[in-house]
Protein backbone atom coordinates (compact mmCIF):
# COMPACT_ATOMS: atom_id res chain seq x y z
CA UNK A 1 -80.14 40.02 2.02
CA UNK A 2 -81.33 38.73 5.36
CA UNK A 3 -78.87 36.76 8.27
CA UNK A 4 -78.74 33.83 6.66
CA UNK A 5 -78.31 35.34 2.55
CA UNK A 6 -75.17 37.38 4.57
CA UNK A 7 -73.64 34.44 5.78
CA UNK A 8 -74.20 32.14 2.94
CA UNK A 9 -72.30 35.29 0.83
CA UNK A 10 -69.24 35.28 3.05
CA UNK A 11 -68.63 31.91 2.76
CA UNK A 12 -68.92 31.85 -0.79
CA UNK A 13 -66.40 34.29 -0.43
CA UNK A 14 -64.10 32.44 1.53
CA UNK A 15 -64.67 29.52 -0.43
CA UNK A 16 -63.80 31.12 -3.83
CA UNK A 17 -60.55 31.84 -2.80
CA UNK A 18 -59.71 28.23 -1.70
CA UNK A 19 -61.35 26.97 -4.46
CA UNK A 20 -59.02 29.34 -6.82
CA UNK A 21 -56.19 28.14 -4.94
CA UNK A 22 -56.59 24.96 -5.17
CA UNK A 23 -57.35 25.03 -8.73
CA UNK A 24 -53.83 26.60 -8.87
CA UNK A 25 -51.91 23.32 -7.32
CA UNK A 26 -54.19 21.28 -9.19
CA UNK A 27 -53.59 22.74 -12.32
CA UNK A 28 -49.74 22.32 -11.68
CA UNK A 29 -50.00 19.00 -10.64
CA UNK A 30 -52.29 17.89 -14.14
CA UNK A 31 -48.88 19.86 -15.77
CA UNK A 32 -47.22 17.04 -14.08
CA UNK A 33 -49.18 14.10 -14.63
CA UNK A 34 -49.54 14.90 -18.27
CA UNK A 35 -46.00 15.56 -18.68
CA UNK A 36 -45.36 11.74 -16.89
CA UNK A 37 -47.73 10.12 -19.17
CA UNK A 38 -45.65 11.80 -22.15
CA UNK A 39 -42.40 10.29 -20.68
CA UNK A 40 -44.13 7.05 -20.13
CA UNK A 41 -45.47 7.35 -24.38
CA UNK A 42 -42.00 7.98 -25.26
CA UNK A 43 -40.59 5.00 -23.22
CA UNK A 44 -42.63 3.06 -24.70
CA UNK A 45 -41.89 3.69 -28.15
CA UNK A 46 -38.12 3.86 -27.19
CA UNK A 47 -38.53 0.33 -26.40
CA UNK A 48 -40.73 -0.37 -29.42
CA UNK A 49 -37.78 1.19 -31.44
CA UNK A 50 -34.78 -0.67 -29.88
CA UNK A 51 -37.20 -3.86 -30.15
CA UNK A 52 -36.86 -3.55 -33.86
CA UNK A 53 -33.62 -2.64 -33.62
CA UNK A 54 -32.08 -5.18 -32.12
CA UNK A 55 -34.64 -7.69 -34.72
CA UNK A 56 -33.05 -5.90 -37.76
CA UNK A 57 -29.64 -6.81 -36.13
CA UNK A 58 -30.06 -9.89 -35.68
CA UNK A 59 -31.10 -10.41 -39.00
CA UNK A 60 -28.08 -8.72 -40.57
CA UNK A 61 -25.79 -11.22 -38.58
CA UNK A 62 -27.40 -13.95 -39.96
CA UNK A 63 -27.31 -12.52 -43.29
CA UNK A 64 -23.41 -11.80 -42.74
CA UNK A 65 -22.95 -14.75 -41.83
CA UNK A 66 -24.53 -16.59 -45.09
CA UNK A 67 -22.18 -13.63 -47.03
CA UNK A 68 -19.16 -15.21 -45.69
CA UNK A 69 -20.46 -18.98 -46.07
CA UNK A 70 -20.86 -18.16 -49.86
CA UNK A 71 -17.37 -16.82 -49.89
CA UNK A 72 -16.43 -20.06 -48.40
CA UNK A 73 -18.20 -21.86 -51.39
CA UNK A 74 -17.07 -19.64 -53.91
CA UNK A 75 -13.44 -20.11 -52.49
CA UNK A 76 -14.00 -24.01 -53.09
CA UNK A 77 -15.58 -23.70 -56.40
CA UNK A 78 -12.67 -21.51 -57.33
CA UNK A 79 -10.16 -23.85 -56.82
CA UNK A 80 -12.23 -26.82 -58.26
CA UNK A 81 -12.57 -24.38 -61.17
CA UNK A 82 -8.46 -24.40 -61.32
CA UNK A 83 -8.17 -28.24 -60.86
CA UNK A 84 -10.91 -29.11 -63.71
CA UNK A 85 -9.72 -31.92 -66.17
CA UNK A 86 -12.66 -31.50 -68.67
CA UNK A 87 -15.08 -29.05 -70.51
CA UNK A 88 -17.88 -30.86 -68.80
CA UNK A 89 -16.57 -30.86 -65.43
CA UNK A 90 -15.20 -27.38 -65.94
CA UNK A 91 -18.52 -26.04 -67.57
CA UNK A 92 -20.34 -27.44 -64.87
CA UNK A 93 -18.28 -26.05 -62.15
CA UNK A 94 -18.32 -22.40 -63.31
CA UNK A 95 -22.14 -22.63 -63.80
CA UNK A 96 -22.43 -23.30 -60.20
CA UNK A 97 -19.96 -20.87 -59.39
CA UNK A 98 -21.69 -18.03 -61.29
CA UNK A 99 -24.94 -18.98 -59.63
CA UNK A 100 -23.24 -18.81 -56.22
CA UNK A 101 -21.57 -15.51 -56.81
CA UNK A 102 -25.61 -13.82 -57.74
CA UNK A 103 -27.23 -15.67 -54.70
CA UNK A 104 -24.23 -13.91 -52.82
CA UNK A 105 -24.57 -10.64 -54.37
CA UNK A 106 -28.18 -10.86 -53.59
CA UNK A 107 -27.29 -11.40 -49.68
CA UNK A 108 -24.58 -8.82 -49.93
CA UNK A 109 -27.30 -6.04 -51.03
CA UNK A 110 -29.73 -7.15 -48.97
CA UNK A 111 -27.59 -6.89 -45.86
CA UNK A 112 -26.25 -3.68 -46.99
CA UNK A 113 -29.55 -2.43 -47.14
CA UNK A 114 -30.65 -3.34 -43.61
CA UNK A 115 -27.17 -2.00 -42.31
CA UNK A 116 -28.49 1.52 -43.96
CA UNK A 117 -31.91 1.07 -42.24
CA UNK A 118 -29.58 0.20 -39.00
CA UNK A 119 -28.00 3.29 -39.09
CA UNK A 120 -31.14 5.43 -39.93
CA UNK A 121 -32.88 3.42 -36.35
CA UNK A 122 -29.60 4.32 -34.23
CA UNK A 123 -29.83 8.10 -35.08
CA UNK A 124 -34.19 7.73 -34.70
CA UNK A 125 -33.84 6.00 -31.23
CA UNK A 126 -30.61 8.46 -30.35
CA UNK A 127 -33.25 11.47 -31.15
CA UNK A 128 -35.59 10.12 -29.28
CA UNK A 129 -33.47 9.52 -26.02
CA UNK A 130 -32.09 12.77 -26.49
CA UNK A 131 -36.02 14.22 -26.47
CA UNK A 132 -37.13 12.06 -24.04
CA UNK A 133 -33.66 13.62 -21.72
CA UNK A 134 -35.24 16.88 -22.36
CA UNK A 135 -38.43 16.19 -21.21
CA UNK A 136 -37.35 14.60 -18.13
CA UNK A 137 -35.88 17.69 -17.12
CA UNK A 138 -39.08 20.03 -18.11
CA UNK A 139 -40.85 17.10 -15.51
CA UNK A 140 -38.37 17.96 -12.91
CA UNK A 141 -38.72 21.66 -13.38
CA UNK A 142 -42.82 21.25 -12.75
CA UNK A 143 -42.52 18.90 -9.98
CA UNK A 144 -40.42 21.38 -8.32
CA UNK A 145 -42.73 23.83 -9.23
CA UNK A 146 -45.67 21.68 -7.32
CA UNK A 147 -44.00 21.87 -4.69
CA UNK A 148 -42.77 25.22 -4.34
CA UNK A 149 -47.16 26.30 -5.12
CA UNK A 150 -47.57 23.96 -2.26
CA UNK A 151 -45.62 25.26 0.13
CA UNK A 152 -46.49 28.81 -0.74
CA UNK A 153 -50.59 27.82 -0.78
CA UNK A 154 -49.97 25.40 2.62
CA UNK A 155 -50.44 28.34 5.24
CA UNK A 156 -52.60 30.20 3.14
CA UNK A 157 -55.17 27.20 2.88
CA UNK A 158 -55.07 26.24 6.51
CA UNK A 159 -56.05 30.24 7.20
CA UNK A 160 -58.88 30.39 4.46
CA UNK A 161 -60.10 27.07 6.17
CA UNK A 162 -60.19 28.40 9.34
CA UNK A 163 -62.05 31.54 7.86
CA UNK A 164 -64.19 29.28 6.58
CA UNK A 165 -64.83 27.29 9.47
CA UNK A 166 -66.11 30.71 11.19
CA UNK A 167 -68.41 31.85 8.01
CA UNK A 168 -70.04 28.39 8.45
CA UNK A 169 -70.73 28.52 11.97
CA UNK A 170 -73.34 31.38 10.93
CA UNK A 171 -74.79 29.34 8.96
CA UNK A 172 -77.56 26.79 9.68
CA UNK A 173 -77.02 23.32 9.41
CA UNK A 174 -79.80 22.70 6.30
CA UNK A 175 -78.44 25.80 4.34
CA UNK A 176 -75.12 24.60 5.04
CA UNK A 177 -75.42 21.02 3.31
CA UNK A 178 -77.22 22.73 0.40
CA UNK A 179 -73.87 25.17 0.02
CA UNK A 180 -71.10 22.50 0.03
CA UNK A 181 -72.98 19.93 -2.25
CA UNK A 182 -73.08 23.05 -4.85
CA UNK A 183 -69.98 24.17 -4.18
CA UNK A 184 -68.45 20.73 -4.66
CA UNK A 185 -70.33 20.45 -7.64
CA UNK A 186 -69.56 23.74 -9.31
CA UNK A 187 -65.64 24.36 -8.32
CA UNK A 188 -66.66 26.31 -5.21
CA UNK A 189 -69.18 28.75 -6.75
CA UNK A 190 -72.40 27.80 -5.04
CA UNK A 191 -74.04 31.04 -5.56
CA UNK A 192 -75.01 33.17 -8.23
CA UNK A 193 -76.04 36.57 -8.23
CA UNK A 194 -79.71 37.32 -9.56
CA UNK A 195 -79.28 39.83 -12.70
CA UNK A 196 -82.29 41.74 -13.80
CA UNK A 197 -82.26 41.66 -17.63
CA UNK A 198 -85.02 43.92 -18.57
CA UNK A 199 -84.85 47.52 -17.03
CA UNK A 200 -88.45 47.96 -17.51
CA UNK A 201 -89.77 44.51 -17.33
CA UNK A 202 -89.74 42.08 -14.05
CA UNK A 203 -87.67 39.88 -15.74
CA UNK A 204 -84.39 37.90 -14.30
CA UNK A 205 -81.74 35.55 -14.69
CA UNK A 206 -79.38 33.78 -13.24
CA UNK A 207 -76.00 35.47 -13.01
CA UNK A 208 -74.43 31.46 -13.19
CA UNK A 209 -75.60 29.86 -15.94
CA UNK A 210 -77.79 32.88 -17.42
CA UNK A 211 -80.88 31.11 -17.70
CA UNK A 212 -84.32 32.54 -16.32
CA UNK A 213 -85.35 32.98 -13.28
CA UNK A 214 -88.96 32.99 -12.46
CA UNK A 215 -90.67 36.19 -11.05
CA UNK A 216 -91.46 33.79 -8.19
CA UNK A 217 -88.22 32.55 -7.36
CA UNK A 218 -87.43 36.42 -7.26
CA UNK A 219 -90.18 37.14 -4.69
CA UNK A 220 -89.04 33.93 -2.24
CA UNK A 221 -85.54 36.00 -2.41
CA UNK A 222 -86.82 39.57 -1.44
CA UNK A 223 -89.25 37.69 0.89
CA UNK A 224 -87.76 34.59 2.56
CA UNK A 225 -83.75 34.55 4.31
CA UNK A 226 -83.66 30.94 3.01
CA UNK A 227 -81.68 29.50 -0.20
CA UNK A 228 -83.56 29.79 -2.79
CA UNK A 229 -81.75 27.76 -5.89
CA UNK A 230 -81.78 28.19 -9.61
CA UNK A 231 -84.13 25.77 -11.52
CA UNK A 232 -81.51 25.18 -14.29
CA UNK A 233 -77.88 24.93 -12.61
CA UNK A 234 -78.89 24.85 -8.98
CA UNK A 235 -77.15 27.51 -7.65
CA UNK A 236 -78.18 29.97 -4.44
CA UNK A 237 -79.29 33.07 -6.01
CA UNK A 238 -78.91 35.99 -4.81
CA UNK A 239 -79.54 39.89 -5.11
CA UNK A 240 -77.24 42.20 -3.75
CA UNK A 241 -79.01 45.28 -1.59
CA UNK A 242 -78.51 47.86 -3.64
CA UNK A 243 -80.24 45.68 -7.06
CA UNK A 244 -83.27 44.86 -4.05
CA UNK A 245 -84.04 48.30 -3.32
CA UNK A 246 -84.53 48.93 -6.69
CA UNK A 247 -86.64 46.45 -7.29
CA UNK A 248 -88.55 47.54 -4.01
């Protein structure tokens, strides 16, 4: 590789390792953000839940309430029941009685029913808060770990960017831009090293994205100390000196 091929390949070097480092924090702090967005889900359905909760309670109190007005009635009808002076009043009285007592017993079920489902939504939400407890502290153990990676990476970074800094300073300012806008685009890996694929044959690919490389492109690389970029991913190939004596 010529001057500019050498220094192009030691800042890819430098700028793998920041790149893997701060894939690290990154990947630590997506840990985090998903976990928040699962606290935020379960808050919200926590609220959903006690929502419905407090509906279904407010239903039974009414219904308790009509349970106890009915015993009120039935109380009444009772004692007109007792009081009765003939058949026909009597007869007429019990009839409404008896129909008061089945509406009633149709309340009475009906509210013991919801007090079941009541019951069965406490211990749900309880669950949930109990769940949703735990995962606050899993968040709190990968927050702290965010910031523990962080601290550790901090003076590691600020020395592989002052590395860097140096490796670009060898490079010129053209080759330069070409290297950080695939780098940026490709997670710090702006070069890829050309692979021959045939041992006989002048054929090559690239060592990126494993497509073709023409025997031209191949040429401007033994040739030229310029970037010379893949047609398919647009990476800076590349062929180490070893691989271009060979092909020499």
């Amino acid at each position: 590789m010529g001057a500019i091929l050498d220094a192009l390949h030691r800042l890819q070097e430098v700028e793998l390792q920041i790149s893997e480092a701060r894939q690290q924090i990154d990947k630590k702090r997506r840990a985090v953000k998903a976990q928040e967005k699962r606290l935020a889900e379960m808050d919200a359905k926590i609220r959903n839940k006690e929502a419905a909760l407090r509906t279904d309670q407010i239903e039974t109190d009414r219904l308790d309430l009509d349970v106890k007005i009915y015993e009120t009635q039935i109380a009444k009808l009772r004692q007109a029941l007792n009081v009765s002076k003939t058949n026909k009043e009597y007869s007429a009285v019990l009839t409404q009685l008896n129909t008061t007592k089945a509406d009633s017993s149709k309340v009475e079920e009906r509210v013991l029913a919801l007090f079941n489902q009541l019951e069965a939504k406490r211990k749900e939400v309880q669950a949930m808060r109990e769940e949703r407890g735990t995962d606050a502290a899993k968040l709190e153990v990968l927050a702290r770990t965010v910031r523990e990676v962080e601290d550790q990476s901090r003076d590691r970074l600020a020395q592989l960017t002052e590395e860097r800094r140096r490796a670009a300073e060898s490079v010129p300012d053209k080759s330069l831009d070409t290297f950080n806008r695939i780098a940026q685009a490709n997670e710090g890996e702006a070069m890829a090293k050309l692979v021959r694929t045939h041992p006989r044959r002048e054929e090559y690919a690239c060592g990126g994205c494993h497509m073709s490389v023409t025997i031209e492109q191949v040429n401007a690389i033994l040739s030229r100390d310029e970037a010379v970029l893949c047609g398919s991913c647009g990476r800076i190939l590349y062929l180490n000196a070893p691989a271009a004596a060979r092909t020499r």
